[in-house]
C-alpha atoms as a PDB file:
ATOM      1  CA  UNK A   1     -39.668 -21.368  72.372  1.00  0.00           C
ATOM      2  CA  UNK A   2     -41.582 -18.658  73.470  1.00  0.00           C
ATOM      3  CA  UNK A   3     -43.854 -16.957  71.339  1.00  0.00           C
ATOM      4  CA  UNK A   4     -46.196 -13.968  71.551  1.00  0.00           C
ATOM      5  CA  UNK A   5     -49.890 -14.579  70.365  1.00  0.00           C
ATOM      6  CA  UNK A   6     -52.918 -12.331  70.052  1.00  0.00           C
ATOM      7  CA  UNK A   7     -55.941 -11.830  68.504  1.00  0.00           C
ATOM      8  CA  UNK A   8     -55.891  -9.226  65.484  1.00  0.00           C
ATOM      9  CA  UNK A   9     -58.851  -6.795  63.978  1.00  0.00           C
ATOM     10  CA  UNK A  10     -57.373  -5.709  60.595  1.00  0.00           C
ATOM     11  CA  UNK A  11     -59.693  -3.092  59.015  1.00  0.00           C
ATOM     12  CA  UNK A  12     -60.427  -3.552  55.458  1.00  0.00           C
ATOM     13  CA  UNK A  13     -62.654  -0.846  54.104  1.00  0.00           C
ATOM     14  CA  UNK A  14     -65.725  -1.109  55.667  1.00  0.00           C
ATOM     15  CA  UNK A  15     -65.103  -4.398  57.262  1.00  0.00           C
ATOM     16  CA  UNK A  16     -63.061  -5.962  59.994  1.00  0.00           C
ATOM     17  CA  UNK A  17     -60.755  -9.406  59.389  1.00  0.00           C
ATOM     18  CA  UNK A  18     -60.741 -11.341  62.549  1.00  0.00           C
ATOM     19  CA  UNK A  19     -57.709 -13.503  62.913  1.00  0.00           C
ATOM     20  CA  UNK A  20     -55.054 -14.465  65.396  1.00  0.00           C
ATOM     21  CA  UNK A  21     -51.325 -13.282  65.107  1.00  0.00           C
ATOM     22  CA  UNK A  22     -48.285 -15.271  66.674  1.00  0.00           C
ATOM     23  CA  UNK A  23     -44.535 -14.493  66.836  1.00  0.00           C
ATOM     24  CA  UNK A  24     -42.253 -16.736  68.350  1.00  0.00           C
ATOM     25  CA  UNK A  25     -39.066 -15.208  69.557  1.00  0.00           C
ATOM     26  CA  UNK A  26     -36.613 -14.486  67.235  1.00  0.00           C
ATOM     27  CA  UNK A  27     -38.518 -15.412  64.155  1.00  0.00           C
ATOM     28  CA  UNK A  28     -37.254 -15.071  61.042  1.00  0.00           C
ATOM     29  CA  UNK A  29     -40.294 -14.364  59.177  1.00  0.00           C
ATOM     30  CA  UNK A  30     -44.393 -14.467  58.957  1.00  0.00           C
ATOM     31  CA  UNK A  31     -46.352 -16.522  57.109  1.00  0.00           C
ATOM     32  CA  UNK A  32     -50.239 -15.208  56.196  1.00  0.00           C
ATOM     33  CA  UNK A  33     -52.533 -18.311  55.184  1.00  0.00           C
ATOM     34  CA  UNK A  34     -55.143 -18.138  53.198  1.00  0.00           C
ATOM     35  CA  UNK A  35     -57.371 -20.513  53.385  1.00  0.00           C
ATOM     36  CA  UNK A  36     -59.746 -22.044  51.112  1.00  0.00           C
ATOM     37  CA  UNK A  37     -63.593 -21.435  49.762  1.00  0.00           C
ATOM     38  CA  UNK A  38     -65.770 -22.263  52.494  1.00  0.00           C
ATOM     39  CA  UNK A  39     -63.114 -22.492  55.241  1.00  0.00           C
ATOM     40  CA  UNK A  40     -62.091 -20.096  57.893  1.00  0.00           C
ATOM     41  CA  UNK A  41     -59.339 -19.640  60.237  1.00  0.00           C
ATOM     42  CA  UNK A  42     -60.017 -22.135  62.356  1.00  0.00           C
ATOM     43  CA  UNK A  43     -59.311 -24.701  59.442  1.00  0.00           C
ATOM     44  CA  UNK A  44     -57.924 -27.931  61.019  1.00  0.00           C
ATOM     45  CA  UNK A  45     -55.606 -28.315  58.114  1.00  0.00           C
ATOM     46  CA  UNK A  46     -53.919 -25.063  58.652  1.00  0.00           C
ATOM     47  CA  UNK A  47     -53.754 -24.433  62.270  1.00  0.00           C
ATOM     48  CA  UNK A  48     -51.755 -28.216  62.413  1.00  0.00           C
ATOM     49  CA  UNK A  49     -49.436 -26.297  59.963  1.00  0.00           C
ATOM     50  CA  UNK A  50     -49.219 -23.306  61.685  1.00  0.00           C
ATOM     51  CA  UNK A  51     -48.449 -24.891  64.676  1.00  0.00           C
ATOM     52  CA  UNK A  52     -45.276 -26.564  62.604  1.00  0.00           C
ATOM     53  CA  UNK A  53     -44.249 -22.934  61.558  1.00  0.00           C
ATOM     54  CA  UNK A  54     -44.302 -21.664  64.936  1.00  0.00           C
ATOM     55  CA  UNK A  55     -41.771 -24.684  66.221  1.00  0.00           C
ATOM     56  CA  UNK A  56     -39.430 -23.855  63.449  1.00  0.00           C
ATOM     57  CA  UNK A  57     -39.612 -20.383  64.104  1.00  0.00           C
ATOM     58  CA  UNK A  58     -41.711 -18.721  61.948  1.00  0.00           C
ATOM     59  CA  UNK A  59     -44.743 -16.145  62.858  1.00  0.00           C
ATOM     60  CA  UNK A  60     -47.774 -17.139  61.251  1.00  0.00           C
ATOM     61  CA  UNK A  61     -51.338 -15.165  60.962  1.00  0.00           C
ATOM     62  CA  UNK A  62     -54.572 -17.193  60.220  1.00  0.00           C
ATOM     63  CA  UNK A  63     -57.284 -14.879  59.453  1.00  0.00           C
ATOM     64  CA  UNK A  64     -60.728 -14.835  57.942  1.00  0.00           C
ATOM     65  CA  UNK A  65     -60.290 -13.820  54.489  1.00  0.00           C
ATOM     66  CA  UNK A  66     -64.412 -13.601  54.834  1.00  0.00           C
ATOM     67  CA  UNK A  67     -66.856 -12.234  57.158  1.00  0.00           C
ATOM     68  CA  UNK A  68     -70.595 -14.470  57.350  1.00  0.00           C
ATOM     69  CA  UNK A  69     -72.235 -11.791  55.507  1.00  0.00           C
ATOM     70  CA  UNK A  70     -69.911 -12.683  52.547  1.00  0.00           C
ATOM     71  CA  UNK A  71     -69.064 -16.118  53.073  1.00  0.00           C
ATOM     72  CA  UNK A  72     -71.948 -17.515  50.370  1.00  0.00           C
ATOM     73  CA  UNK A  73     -71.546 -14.936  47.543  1.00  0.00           C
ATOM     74  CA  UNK A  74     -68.247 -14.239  47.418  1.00  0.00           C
ATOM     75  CA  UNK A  75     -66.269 -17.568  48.457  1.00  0.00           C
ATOM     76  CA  UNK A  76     -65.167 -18.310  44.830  1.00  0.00           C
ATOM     77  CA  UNK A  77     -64.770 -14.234  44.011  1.00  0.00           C
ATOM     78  CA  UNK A  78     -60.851 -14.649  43.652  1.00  0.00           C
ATOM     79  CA  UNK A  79     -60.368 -11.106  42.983  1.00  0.00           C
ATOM     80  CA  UNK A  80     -61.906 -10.175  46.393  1.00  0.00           C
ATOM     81  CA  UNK A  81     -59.928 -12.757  48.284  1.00  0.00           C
ATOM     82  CA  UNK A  82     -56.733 -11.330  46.610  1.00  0.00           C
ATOM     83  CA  UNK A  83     -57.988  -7.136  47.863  1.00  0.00           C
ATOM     84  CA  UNK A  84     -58.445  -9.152  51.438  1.00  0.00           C
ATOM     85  CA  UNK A  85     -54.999 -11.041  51.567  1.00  0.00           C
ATOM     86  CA  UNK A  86     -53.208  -7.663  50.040  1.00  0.00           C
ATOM     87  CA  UNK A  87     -54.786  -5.442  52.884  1.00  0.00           C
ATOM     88  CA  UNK A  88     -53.614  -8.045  55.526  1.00  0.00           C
ATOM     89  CA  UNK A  89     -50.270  -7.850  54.063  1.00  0.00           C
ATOM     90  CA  UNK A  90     -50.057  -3.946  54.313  1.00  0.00           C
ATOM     91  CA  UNK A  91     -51.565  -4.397  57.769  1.00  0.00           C
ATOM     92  CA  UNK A  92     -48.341  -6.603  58.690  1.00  0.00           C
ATOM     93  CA  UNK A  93     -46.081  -4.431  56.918  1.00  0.00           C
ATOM     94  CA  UNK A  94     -47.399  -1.310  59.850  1.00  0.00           C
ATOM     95  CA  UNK A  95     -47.268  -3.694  63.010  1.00  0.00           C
ATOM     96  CA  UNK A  96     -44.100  -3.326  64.925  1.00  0.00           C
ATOM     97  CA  UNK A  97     -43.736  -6.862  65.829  1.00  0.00           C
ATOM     98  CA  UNK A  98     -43.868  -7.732  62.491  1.00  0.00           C
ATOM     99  CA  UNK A  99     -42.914  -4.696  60.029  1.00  0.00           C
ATOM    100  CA  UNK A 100     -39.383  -6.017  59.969  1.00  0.00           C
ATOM    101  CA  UNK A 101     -40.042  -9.537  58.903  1.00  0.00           C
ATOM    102  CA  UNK A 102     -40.008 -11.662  55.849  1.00  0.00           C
ATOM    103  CA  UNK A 103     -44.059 -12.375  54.500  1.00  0.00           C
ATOM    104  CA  UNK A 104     -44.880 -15.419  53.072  1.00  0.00           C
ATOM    105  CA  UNK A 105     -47.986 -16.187  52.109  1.00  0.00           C
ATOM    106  CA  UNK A 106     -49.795 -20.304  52.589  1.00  0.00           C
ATOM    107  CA  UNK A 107     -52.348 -20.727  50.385  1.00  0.00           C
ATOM    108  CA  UNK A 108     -54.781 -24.104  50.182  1.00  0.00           C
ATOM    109  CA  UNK A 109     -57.501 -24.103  47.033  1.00  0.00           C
ATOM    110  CA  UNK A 110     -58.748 -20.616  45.882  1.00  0.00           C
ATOM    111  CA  UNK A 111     -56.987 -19.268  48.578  1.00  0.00           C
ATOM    112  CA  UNK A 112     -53.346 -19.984  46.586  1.00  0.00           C
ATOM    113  CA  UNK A 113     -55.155 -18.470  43.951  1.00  0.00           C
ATOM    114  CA  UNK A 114     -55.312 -15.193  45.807  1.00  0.00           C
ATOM    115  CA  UNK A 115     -51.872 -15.617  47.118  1.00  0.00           C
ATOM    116  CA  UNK A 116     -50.557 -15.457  43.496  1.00  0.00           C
ATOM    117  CA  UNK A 117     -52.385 -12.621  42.466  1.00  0.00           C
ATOM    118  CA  UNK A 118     -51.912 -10.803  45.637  1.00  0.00           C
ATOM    119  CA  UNK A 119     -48.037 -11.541  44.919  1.00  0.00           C
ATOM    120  CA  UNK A 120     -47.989 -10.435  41.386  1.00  0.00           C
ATOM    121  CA  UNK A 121     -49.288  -6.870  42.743  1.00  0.00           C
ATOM    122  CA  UNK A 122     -46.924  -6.798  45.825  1.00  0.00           C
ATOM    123  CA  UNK A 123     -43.570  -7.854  44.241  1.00  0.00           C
ATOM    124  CA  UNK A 124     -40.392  -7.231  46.782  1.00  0.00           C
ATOM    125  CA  UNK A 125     -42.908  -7.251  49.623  1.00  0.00           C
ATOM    126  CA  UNK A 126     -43.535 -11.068  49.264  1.00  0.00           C
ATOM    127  CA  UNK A 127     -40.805 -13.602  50.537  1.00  0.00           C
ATOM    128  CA  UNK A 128     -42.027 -17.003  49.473  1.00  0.00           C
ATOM    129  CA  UNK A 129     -45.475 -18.731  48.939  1.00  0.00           C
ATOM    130  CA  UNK A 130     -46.403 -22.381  49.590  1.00  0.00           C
ATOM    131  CA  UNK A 131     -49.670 -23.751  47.852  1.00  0.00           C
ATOM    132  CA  UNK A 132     -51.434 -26.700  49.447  1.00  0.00           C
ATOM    133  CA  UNK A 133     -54.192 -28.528  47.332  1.00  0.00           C
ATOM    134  CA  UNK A 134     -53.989 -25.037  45.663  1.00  0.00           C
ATOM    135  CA  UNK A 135     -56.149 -23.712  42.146  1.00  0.00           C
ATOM    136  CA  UNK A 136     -53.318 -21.847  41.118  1.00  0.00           C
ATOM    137  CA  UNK A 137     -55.364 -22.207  37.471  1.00  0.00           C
ATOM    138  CA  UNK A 138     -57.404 -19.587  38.919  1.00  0.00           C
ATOM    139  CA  UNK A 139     -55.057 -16.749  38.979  1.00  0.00           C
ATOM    140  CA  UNK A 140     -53.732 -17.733  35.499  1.00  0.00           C
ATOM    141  CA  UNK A 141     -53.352 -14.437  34.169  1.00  0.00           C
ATOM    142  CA  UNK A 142     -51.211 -13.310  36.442  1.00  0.00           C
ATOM    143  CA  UNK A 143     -48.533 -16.317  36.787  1.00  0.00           C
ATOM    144  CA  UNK A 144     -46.221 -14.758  34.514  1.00  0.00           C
ATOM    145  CA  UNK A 145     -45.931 -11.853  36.463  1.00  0.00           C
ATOM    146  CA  UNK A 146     -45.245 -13.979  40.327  1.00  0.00           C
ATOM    147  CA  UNK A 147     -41.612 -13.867  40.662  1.00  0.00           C
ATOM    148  CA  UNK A 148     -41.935 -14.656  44.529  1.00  0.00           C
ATOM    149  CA  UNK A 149     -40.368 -18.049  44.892  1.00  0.00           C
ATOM    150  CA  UNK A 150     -43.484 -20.810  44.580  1.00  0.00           C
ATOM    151  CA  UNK A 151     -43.952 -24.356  46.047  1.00  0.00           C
ATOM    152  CA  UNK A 152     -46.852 -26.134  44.651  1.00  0.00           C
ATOM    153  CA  UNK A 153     -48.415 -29.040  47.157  1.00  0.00           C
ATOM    154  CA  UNK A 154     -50.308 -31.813  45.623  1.00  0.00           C
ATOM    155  CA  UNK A 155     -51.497 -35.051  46.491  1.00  0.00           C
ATOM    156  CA  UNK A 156     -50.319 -37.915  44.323  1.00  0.00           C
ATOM    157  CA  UNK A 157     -53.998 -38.894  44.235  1.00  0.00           C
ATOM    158  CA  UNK A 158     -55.669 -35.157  43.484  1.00  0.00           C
ATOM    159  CA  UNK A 159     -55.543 -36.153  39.791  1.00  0.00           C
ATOM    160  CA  UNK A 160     -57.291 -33.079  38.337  1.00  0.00           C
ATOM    161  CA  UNK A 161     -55.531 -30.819  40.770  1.00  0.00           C
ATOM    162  CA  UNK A 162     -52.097 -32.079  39.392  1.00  0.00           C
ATOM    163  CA  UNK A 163     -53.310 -31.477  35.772  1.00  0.00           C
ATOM    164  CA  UNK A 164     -53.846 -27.590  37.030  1.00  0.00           C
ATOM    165  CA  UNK A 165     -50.728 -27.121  38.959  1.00  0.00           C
ATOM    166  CA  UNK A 166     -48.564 -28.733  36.100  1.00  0.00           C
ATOM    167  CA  UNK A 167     -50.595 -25.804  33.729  1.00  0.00           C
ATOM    168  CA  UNK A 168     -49.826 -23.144  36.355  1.00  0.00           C
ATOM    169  CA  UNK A 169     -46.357 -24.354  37.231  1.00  0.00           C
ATOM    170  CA  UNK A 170     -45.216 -24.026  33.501  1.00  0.00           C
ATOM    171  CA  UNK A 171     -46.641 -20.515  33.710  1.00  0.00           C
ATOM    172  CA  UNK A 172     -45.143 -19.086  37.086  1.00  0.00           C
ATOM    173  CA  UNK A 173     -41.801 -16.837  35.949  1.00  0.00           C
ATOM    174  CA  UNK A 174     -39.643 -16.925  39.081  1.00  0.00           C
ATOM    175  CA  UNK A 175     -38.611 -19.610  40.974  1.00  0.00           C
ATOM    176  CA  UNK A 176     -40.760 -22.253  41.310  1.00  0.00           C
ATOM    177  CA  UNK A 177     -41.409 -26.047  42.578  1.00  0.00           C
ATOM    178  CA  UNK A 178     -43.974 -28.782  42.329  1.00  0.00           C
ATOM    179  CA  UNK A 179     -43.483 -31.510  45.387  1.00  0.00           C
ATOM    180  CA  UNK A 180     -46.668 -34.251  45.185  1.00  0.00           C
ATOM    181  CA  UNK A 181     -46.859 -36.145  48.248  1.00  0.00           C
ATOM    182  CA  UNK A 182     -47.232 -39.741  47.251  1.00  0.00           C
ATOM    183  CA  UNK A 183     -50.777 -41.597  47.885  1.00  0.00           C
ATOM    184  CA  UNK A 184     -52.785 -37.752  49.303  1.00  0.00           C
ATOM    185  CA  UNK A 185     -55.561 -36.991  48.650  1.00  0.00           C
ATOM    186  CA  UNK A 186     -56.944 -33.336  48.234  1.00  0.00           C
ATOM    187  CA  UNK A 187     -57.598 -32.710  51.879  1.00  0.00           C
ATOM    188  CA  UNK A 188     -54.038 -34.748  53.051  1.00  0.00           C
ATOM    189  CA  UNK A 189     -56.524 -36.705  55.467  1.00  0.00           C
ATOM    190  CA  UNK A 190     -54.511 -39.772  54.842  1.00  0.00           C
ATOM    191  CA  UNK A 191     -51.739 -40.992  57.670  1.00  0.00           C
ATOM    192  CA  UNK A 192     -48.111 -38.134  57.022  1.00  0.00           C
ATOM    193  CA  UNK A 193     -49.440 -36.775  54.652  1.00  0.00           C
ATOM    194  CA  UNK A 194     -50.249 -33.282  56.216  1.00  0.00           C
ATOM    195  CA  UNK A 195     -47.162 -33.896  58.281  1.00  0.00           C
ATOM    196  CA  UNK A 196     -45.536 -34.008  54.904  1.00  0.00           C
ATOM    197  CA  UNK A 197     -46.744 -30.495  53.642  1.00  0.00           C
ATOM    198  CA  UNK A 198     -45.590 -29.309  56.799  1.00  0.00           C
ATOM    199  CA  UNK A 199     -42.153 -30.234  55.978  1.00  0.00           C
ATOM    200  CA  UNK A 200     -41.852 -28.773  52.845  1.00  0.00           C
ATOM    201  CA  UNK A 201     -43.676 -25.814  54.191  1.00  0.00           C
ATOM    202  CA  UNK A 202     -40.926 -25.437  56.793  1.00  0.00           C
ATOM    203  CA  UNK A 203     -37.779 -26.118  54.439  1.00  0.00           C
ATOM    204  CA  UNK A 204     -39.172 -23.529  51.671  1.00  0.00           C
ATOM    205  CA  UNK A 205     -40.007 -20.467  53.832  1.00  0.00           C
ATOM    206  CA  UNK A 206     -36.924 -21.036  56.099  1.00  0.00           C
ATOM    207  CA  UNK A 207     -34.728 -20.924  53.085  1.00  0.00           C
ATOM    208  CA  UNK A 208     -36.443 -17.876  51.518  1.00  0.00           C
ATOM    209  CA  UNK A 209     -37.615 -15.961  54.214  1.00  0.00           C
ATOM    210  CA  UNK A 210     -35.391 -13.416  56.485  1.00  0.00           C
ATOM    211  CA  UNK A 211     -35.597 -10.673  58.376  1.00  0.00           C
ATOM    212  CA  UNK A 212     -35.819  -7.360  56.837  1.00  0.00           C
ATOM    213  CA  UNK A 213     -32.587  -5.204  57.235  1.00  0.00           C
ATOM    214  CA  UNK A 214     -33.155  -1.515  59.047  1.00  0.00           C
ATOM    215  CA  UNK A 215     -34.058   1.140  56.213  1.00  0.00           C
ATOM    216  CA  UNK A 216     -31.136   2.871  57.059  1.00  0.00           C
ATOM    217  CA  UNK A 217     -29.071   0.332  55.383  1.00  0.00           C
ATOM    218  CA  UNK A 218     -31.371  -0.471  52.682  1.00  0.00           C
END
C-alpha cells in the first residue's frame, strides 16, 4: 500500500508541534495519538500501533503534544494537553490531504485524558477514540458530555487502572466499550499484548471512521 509521509510543523500560539503525518492511499480516516506524560512521538508503544493503522488503511499523525521547554511543568497539565490535541485537530481539519477524512483520536495515560476533553469540545468533528492504559478519571467532568464512540484498553493486570476506567466508562454518554487484554500489564510489554490493542484499535476506528462527504452534499 502506498502511503504518503512527511514531517509536520503545526503552529500553536506561540509554539510549534513537531510531528510526522502519513496517509496511505485511499484511507478512510486519520487517527491523532496522544501520547502519554513524559513520552513523545517517538513512543515505541505507539509508532508499533501506528504502523498497524497504516496497513489497515488508516492515516495516522504522532506528534509532540510538548515542546522540552514544557515537558517538566506541564506533563500532567491535562487542560493544556487537551488546547494542544484540539489545535492539531483544527490543523488536520485545513490540510488538503486530510480535511476530508474521518479523525480519531489514540490516547495512552493522560494523553486519553486529553482526547476526551478535547472530544467533548469538538463534537461532530471527532470520529472515534481508542484509550490505551488511558486516565480517562482525569477528564471526569467532561465524560458526560463525549458522545464520540469510546474504546477503553486495559491490561487485565493494571488493577488500579481498571478501577478508573470502570468509573469513567459508567460516566461516558455515547457509545462506549471496555476490552481488557488478559494477563497486560500497563505498558502491554508482555508477549501479544500490544499486538492485541492493535487489533481492537483497527476493528473500532475502521468501523467508525469514514470519509467525509463533499460540503456540497452535506
Amino acid at each position: 500500500m502506498v502511503s504518503t509521509q512527511q514531517a509536520v510543523h503545526i503552529p500553536v500560539d506561540t509554539i510549534t508541534l513537531e510531528g510526522e503525518l502519513v496517509i496511505p492511499a485511499g484511507a478512510q480516516g486519520v487517527v491523532a495519538f496522544a501520547h502519554g506524560s513524559g513520552s513523545s512521538r517517538h513512543s515505541p508503544r505507539n509508532t508499533f500501533v501506528a504502523r498497524i493503522l497504516q496497513h489497515a488503511g488508516l492515516g495516522t499523525l504522532l506528534f509532540d503534544l510538548l515542546t522540552r521547554d514544557d515537558m517538566q511543568e506541564a506533563r500532567f497539565d491535562i487542560d493544556l494537553l487537551t488546547s494542544r490535541l484540539a489545535a492539531a485537530t483544527h490543523w488536520l481539519l485545513q490540510q488538503p490531504q486530510t480535511s476530508m477524512l474521518g479523525i480519531g483520536y489514540f490516547g495512552a495515560s493522560t494523553g486519553a485524558a486529553a482526547a476526551l476533553q478535547a472530544a467533548a469540545v469538538l463534537g461532530g468533528d471527532i470520529g472515534a477514540i481508542v484509550s490505551r492504559g488511558g486516565r480517562p478519571d482525569l477528564a471526569r467532568s467532561a465524560l458526560a458530555q463525549v458522545y464520540v464512540p469510546t474504546l477503553l484498553i486495559v491490561g487485565g493486570e493494571d488493577h488500579g487502572v481498571i478501577d478508573l476506567n470502570r468509573q469513567a466508562y459508567a460516566l461516558l454518554g455515547g457509545e462506549k466499550q471496555l476490552a481488557i487484554i488478559p494477563g497486560a500489564t500497563h505498558l502491554f510489554e508482555e508477549p501479544r499484548a500490544l499486538q492485541a490493542v492493535a487489533r481492537l484499535a483497527v476493528q473500532w476506528f475502521t468501523q467508525h471512521l469514514h470519509e467525509k462527504p463533499p460540503k456540497s452534499a452535506r
